[in-house]
C-alpha atoms as a PDB file:
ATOM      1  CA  UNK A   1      35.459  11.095  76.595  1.00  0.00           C
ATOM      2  CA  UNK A   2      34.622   7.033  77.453  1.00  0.00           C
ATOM      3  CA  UNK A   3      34.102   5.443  73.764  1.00  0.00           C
ATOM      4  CA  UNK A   4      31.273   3.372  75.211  1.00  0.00           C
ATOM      5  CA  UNK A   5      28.796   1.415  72.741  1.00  0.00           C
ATOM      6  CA  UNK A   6      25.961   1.579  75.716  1.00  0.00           C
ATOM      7  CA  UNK A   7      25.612   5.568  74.574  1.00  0.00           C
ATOM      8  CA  UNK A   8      23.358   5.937  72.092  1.00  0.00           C
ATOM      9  CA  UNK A   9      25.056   8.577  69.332  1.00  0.00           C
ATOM     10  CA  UNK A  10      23.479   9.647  66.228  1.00  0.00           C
ATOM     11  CA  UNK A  11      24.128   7.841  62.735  1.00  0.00           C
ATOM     12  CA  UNK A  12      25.980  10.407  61.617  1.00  0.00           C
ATOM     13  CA  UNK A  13      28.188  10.212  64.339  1.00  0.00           C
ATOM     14  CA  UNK A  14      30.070   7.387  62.432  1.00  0.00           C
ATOM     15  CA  UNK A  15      31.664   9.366  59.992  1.00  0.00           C
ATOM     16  CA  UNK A  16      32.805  12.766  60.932  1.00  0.00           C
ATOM     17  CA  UNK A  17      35.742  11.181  63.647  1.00  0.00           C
ATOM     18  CA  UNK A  18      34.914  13.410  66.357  1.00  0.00           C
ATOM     19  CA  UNK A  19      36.241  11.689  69.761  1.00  0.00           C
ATOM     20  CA  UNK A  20      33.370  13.168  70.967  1.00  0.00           C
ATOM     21  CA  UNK A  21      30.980  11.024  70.134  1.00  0.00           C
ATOM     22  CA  UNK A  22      30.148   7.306  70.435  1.00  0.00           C
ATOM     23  CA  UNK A  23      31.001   5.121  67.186  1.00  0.00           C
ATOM     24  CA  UNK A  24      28.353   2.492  68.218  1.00  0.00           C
ATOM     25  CA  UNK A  25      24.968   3.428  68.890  1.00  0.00           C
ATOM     26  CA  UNK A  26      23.126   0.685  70.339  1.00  0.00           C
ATOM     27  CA  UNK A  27      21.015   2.323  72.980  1.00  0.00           C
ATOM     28  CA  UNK A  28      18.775   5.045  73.842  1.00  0.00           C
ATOM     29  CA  UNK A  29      20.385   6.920  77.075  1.00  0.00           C
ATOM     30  CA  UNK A  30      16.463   6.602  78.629  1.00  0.00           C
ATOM     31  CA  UNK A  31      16.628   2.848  78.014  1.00  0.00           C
ATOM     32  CA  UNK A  32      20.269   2.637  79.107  1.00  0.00           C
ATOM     33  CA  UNK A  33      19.343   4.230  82.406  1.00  0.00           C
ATOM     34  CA  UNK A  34      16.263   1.929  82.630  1.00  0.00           C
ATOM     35  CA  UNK A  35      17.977  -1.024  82.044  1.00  0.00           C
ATOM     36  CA  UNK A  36      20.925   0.391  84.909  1.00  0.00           C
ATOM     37  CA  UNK A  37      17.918   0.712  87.249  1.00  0.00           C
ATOM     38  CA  UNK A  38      16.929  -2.818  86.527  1.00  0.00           C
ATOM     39  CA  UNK A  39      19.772  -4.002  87.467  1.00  0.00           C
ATOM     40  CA  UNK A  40      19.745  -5.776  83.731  1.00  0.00           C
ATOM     41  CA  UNK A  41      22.864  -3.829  83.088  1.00  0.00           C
ATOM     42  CA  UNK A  42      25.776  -3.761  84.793  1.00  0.00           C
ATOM     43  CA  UNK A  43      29.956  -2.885  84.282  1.00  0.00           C
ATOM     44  CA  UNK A  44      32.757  -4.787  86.041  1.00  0.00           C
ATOM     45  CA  UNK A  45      36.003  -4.336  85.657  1.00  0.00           C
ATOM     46  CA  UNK A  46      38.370  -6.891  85.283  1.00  0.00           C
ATOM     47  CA  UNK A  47      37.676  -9.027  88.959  1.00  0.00           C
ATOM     48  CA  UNK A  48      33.841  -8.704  88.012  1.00  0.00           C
ATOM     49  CA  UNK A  49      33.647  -6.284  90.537  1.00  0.00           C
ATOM     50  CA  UNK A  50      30.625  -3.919  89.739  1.00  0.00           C
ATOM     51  CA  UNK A  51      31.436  -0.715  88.910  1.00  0.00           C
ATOM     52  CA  UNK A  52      29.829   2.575  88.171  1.00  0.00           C
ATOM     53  CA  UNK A  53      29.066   2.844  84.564  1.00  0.00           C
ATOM     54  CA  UNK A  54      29.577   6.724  84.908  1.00  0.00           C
ATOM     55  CA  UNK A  55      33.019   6.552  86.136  1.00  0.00           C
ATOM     56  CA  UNK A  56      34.060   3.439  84.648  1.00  0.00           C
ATOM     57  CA  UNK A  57      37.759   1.821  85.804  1.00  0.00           C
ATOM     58  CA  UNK A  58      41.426   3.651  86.184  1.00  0.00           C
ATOM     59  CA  UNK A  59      43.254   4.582  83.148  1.00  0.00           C
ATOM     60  CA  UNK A  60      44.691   1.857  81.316  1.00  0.00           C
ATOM     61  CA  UNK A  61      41.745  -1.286  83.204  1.00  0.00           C
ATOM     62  CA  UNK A  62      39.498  -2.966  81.051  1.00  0.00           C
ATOM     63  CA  UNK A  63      35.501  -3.202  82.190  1.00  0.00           C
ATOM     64  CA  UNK A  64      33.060  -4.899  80.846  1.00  0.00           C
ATOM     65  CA  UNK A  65      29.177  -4.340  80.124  1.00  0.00           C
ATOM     66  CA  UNK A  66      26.833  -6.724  80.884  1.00  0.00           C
ATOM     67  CA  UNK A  67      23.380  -6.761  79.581  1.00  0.00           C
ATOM     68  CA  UNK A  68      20.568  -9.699  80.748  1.00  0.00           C
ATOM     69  CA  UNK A  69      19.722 -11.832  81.662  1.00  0.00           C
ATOM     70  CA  UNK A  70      17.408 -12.567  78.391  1.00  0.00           C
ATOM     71  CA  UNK A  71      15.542 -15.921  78.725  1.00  0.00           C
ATOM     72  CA  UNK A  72      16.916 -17.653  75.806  1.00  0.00           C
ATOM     73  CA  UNK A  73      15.604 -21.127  74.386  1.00  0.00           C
ATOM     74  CA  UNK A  74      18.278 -23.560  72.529  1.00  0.00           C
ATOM     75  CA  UNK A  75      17.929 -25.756  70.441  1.00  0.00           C
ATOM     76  CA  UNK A  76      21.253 -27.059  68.855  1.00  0.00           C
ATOM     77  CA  UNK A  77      22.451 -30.267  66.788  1.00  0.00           C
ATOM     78  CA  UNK A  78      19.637 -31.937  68.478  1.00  0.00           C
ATOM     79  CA  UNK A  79      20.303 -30.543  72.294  1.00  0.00           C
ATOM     80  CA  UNK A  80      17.663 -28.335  73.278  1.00  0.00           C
ATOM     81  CA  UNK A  81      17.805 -26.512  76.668  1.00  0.00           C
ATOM     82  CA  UNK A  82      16.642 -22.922  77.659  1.00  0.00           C
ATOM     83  CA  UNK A  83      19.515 -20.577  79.300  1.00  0.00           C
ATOM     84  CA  UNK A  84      19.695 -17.074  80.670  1.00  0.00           C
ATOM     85  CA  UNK A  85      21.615 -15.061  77.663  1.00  0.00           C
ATOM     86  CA  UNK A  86      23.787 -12.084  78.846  1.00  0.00           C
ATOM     87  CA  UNK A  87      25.266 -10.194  76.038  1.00  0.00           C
ATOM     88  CA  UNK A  88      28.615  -8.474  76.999  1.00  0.00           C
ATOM     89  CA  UNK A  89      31.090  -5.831  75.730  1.00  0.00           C
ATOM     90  CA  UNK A  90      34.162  -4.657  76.853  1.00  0.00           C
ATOM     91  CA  UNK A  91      34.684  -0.674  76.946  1.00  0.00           C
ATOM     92  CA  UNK A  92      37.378   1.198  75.999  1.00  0.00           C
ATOM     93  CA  UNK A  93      38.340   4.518  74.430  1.00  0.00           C
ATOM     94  CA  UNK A  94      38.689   6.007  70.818  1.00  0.00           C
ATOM     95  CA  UNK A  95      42.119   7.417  71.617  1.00  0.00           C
ATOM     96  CA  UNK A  96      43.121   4.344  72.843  1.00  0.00           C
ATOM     97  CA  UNK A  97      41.794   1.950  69.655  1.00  0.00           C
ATOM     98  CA  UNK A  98      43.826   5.130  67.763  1.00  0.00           C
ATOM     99  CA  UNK A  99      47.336   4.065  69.730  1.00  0.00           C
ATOM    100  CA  UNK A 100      46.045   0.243  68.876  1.00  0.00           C
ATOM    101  CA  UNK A 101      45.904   0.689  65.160  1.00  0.00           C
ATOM    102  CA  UNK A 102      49.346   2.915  65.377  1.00  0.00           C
ATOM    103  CA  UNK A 103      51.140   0.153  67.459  1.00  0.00           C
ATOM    104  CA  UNK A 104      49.454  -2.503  64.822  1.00  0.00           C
ATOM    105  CA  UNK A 105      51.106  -0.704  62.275  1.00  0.00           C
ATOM    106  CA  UNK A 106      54.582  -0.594  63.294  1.00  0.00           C
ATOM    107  CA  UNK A 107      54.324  -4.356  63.849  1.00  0.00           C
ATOM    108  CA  UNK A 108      52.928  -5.059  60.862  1.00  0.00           C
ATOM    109  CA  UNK A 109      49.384  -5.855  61.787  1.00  0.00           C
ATOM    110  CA  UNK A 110      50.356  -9.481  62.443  1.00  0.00           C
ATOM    111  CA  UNK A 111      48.087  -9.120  65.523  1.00  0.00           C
ATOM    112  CA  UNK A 112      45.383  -7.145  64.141  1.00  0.00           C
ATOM    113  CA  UNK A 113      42.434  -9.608  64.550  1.00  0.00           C
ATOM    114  CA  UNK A 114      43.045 -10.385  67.682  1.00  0.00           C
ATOM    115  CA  UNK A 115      43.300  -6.946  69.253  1.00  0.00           C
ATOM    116  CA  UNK A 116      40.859  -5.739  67.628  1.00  0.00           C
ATOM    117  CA  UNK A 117      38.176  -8.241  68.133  1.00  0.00           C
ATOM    118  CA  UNK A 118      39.026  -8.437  72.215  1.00  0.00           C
ATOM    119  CA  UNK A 119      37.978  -5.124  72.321  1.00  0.00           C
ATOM    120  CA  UNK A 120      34.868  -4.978  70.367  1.00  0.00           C
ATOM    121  CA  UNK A 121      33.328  -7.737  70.358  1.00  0.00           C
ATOM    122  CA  UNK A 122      30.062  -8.934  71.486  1.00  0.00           C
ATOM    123  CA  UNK A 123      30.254 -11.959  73.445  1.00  0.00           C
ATOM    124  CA  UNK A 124      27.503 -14.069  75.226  1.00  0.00           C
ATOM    125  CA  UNK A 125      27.445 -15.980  78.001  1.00  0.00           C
ATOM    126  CA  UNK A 126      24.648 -18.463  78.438  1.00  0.00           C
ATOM    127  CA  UNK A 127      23.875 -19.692  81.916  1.00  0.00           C
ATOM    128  CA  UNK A 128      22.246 -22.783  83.025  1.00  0.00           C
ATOM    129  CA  UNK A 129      20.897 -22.971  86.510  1.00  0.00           C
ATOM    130  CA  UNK A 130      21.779 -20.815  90.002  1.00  0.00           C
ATOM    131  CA  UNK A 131      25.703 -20.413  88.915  1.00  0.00           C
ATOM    132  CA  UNK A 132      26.043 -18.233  91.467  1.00  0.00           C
ATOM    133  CA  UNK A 133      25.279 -20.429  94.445  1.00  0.00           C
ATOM    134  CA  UNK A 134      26.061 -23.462  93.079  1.00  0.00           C
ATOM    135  CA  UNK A 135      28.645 -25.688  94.049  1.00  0.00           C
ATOM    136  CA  UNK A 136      31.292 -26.401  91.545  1.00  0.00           C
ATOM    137  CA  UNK A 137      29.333 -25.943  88.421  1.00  0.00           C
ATOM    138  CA  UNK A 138      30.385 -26.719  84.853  1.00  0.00           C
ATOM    139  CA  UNK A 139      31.921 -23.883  82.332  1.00  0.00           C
ATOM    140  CA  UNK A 140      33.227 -23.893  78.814  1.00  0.00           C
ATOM    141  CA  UNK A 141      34.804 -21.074  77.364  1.00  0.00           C
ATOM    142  CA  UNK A 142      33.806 -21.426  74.080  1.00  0.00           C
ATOM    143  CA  UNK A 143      36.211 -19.837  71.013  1.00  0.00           C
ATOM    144  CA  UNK A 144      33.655 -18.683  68.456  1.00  0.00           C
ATOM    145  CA  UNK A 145      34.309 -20.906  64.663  1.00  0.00           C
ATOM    146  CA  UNK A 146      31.512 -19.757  61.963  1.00  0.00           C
ATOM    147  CA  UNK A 147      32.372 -22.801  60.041  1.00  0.00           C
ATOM    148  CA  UNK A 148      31.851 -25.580  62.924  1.00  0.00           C
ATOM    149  CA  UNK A 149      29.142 -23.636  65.145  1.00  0.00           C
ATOM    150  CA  UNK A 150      27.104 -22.539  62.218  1.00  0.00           C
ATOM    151  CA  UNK A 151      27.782 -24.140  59.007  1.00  0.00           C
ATOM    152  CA  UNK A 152      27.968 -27.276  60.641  1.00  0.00           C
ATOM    153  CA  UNK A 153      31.462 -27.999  59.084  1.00  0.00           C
ATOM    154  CA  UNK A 154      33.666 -31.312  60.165  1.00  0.00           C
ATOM    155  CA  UNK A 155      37.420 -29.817  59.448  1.00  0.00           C
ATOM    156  CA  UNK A 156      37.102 -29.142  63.415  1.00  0.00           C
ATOM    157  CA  UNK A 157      35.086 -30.131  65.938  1.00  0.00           C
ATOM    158  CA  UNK A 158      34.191 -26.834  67.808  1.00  0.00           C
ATOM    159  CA  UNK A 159      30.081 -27.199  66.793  1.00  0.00           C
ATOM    160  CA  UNK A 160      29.800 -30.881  68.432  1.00  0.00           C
ATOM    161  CA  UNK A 161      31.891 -29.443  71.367  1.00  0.00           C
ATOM    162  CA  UNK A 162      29.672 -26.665  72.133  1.00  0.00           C
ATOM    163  CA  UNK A 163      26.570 -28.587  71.811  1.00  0.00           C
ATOM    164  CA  UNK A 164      27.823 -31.346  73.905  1.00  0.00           C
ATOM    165  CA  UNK A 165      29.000 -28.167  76.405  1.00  0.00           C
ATOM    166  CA  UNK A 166      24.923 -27.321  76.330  1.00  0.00           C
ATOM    167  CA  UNK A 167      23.986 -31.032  77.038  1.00  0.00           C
ATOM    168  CA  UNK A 168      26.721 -31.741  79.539  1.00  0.00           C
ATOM    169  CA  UNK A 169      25.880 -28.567  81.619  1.00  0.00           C
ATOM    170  CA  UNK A 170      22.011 -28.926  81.057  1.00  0.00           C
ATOM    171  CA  UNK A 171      22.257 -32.300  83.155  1.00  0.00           C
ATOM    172  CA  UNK A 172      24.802 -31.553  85.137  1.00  0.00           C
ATOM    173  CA  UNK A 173      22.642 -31.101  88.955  1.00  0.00           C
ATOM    174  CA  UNK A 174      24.909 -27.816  89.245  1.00  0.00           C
ATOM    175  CA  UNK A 175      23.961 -26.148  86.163  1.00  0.00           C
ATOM    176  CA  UNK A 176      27.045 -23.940  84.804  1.00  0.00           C
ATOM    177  CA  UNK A 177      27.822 -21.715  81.895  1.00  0.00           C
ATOM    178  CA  UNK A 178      29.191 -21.198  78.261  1.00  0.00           C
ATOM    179  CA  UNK A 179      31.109 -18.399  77.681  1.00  0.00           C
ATOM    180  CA  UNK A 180      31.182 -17.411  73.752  1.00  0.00           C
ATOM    181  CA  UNK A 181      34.405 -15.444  73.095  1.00  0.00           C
ATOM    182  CA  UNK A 182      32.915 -13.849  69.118  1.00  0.00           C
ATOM    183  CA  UNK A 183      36.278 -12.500  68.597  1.00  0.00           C
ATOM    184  CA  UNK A 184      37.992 -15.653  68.649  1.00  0.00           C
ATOM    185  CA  UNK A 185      37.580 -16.979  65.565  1.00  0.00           C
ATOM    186  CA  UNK A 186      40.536 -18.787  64.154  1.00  0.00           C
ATOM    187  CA  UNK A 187      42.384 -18.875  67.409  1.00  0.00           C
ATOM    188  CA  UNK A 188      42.174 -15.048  67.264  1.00  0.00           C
ATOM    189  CA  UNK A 189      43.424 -14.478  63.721  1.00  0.00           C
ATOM    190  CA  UNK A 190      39.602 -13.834  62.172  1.00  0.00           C
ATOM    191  CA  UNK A 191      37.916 -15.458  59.642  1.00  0.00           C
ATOM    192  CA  UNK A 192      39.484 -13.934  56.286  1.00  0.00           C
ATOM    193  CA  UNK A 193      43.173 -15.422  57.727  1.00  0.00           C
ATOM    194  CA  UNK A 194      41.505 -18.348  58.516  1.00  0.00           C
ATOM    195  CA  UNK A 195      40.178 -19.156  55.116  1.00  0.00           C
ATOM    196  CA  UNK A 196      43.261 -18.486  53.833  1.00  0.00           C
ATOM    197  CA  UNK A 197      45.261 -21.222  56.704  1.00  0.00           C
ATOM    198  CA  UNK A 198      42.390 -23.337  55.276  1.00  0.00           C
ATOM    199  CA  UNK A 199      43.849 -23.671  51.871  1.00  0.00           C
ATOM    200  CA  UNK A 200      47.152 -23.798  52.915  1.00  0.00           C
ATOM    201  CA  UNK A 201      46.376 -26.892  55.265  1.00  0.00           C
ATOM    202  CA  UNK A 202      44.896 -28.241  51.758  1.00  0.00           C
ATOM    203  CA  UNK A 203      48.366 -27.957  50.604  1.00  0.00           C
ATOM    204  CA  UNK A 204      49.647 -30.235  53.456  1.00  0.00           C
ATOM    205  CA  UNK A 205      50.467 -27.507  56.472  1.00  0.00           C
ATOM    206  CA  UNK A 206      49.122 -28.319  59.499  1.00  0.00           C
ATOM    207  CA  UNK A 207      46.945 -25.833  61.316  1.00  0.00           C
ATOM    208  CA  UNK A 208      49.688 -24.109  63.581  1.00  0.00           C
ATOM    209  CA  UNK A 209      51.935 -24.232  60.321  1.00  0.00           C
ATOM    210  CA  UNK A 210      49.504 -22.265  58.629  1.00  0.00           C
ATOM    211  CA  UNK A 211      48.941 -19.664  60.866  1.00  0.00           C
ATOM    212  CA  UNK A 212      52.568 -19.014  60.855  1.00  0.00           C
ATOM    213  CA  UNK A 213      53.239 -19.027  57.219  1.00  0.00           C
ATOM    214  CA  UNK A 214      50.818 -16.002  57.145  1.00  0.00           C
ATOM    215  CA  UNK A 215      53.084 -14.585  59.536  1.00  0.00           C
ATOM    216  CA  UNK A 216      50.216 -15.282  62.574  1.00  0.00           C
ATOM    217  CA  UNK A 217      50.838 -16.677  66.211  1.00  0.00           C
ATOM    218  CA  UNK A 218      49.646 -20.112  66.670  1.00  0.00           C
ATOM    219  CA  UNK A 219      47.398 -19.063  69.108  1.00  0.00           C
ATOM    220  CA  UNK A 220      46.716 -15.291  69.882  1.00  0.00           C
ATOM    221  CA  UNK A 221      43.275 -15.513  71.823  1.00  0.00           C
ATOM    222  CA  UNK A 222      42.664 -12.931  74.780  1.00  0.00           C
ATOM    223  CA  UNK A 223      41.038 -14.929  77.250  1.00  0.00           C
ATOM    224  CA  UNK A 224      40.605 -11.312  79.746  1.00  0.00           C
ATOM    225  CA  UNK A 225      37.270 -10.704  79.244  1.00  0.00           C
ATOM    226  CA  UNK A 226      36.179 -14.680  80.091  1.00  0.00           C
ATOM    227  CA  UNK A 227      38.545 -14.435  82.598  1.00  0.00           C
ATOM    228  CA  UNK A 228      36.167 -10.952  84.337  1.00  0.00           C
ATOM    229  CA  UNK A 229      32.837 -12.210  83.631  1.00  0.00           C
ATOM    230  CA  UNK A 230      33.961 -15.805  85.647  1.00  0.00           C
ATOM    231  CA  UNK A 231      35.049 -13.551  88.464  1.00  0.00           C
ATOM    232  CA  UNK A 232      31.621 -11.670  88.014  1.00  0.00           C
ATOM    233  CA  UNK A 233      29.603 -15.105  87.963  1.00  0.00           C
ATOM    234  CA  UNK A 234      31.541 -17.027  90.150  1.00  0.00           C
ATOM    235  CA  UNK A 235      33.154 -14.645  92.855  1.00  0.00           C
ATOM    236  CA  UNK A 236      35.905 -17.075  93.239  1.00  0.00           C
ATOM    237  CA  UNK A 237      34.851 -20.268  93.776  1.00  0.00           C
ATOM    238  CA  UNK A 238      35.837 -23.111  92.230  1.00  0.00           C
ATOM    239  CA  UNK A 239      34.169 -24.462  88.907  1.00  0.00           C
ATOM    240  CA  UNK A 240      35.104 -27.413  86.323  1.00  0.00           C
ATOM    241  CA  UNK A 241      36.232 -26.080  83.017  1.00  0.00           C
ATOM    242  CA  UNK A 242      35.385 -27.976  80.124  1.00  0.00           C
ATOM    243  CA  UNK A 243      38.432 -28.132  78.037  1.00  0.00           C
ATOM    244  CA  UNK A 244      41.269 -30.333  76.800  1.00  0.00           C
ATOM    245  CA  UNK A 245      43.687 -27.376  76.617  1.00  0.00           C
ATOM    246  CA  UNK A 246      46.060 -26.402  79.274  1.00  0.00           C
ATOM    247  CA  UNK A 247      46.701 -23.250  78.109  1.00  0.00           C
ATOM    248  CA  UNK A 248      43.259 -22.465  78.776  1.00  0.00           C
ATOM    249  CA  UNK A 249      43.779 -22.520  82.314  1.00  0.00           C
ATOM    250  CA  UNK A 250      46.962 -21.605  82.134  1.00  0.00           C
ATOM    251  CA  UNK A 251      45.907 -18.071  80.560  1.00  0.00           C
ATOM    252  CA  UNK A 252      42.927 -18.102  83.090  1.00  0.00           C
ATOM    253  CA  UNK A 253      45.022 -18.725  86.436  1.00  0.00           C
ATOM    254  CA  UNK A 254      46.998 -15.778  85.265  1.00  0.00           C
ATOM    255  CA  UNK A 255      43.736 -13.230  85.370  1.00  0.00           C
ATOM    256  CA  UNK A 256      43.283 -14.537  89.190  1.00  0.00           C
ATOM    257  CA  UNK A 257      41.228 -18.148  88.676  1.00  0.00           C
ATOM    258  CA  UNK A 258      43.090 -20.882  90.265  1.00  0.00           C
ATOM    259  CA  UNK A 259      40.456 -22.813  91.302  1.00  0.00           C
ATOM    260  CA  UNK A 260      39.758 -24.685  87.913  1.00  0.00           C
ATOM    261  CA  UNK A 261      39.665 -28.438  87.626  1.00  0.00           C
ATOM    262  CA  UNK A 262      39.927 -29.362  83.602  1.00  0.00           C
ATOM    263  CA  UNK A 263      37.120 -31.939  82.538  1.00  0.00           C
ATOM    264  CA  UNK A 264      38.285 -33.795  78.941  1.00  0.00           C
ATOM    265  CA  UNK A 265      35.799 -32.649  76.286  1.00  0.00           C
ATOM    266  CA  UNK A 266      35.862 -34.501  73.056  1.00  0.00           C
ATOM    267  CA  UNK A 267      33.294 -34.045  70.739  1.00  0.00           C
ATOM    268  CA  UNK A 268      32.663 -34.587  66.995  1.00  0.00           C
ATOM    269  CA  UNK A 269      35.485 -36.520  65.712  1.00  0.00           C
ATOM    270  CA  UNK A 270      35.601 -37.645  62.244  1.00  0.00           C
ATOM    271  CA  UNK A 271      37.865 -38.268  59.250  1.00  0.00           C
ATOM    272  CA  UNK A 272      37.905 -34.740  58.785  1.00  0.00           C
ATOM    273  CA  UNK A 273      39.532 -33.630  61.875  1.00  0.00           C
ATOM    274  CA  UNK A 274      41.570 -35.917  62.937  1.00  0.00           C
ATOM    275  CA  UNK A 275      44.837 -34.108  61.486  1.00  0.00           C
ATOM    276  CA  UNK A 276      43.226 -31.494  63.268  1.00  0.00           C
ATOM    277  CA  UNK A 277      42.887 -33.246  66.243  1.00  0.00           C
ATOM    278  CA  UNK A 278      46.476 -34.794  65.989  1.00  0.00           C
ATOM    279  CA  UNK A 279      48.522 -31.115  65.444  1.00  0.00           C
ATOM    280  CA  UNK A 280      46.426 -29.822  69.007  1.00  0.00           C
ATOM    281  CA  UNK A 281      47.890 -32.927  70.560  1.00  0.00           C
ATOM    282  CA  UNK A 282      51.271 -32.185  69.345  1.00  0.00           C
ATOM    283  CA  UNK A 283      50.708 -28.504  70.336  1.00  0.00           C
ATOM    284  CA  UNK A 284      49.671 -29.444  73.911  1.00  0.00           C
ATOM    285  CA  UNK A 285      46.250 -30.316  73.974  1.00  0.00           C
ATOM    286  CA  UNK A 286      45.774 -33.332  76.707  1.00  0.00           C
ATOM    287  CA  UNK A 287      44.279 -35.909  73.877  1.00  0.00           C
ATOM    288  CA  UNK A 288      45.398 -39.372  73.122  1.00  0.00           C
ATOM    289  CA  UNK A 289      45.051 -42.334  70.373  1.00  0.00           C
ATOM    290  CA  UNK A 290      41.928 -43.249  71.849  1.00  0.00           C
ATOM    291  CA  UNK A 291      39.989 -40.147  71.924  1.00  0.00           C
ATOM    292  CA  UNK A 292      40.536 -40.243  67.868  1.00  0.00           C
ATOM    293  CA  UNK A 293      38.259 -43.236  67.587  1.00  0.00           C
ATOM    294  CA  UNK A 294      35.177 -41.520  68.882  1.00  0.00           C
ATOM    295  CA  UNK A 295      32.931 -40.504  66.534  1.00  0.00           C
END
């Protein structure tokens, strides 16, 4: 039956591997059909098309749970803002994550972070203003990086740029969004491999050399699920995407969104980073000599 973490199941559920029942058991089925009635939950599958969360998508489609929007005040490395929080969660099927960890296996795991996390994790998206009827509003899809966001760390700069995402889109007159992608940490490799690329970078590796003298891709981030929830919130029209990568939109015009113009973020540069900086310009990143003077 649908693994779906919007069934409630009880705790004992977790350990006696029936497919039967649901490994995460974050709501009661009363408040789950509340919430449906609400219209403060909904499924999509992978247009952002609503769908029934009964019948969910064909064999072998993704959807998506959406739950919000949550009223949400912000206040971050000195930006604060208030946004409408939706917490979302892609759904899948235990007999499916079973083929995942057999297929990880006979590749040798090398991708197991990343698959995993793209189909379990929780990720947000915090909304600023009417996105859905404005015109052309701002969006950053935002990889999630414990160390920058939270600890406040300066070997990258992804805390400045997602604070400066908040402040940019607060002011913007149209408003837009910041999509946090939780499983992305490390470009998709999780944070125990990327402790490890940490100390190797120490060493004098750079951090695309790193990942791949674990064995890791340089970058192995799904970007599916952003790519669904901006055809939920934006229903195809055009937006500005905050982001100096073009394989960003490269990834995203692949799910269906062609409509993207790229606005140059740079945020948060130090004498950290700039390595950093320097290996995603080598790698692609649209960055130049001047951008690693900001600070």
């Amino acid at each position: 039956m649908p693994f779906d973490p919007l069934d409630a199941a009880p705790a004992s559920a977790i350990s006696d591997g029936s497919r039967n029942e649901s490994v995460f058991t974050y709501l009661n089925p009363e408040i789950r059909k509340r919430l449906v009635a609400e219209g403060k939950l909904v499924r999509i599958d992978r247009l952002g098309r609503p769908i029934s969360s009964a019948d969910g998508p064909p064999e072998g489609e993704i959807a998506i749970n959406i739950l919000g929007p949550i009223p949400l005040p912000v206040e971050l490395r000195g930006v604060a803002t208030t946004v409408q929080w939706y917490a979302t969660v892609r759904s899948t099927e235990l007999t499916k994550v079973e083929e995942l960890a057999r297929d990880l296996r006979a590749r040798g795991g090398q991708e197991l972070f990343s698959a995993l996390a793209s189909s379990m994790a929780v990720n947000s998206c915090l909304v600023s203003g009417d996105v859905r009827r404005a015109e052309n509003p701002l969006v950053r899809v935002h990889s999630s990086c414990l160390t920058g966001d939270v600890f406040g760390s300066q070997r990258c700069e992804c805390g400045p740029q997602l604070a400066a995402a908040l402040a940019r889109i607060d002011a913007d007159p149209a408003g837009g969004m910041v999509i946090y992608m939780s499983g992305h940490e490390g470009r998709g490799i999780g944070l125990w491999a990327k402790a490890a690329t940490y100390l190797l970078q120490d060493g004098g590796e750079d951090t695309y050399e790193a990942n791949r003298s674990l064995g890791l891709p340089d970058d192995s981030r799904d970007f599916s699920d952003a790519a669904a929830l901006l055809h939920y919130f934006m229903g195809g029209r055009p937006f500005r995407l905050l982001t100096n990568n073009p394989k960003k939109i490269a990834d995203l015009a692949a799910f269906g969104l062609k409509n993207v113009t790229p606005v140059k973020h740079v945020a948060g540069v130090s004498t950290w980073n700039r390595r950093y900086l320097a290996a995603k310009r080598d790698w692609g990143h649209r960055l130049s000599e001047q951008d690693f003077d900001q600070s």
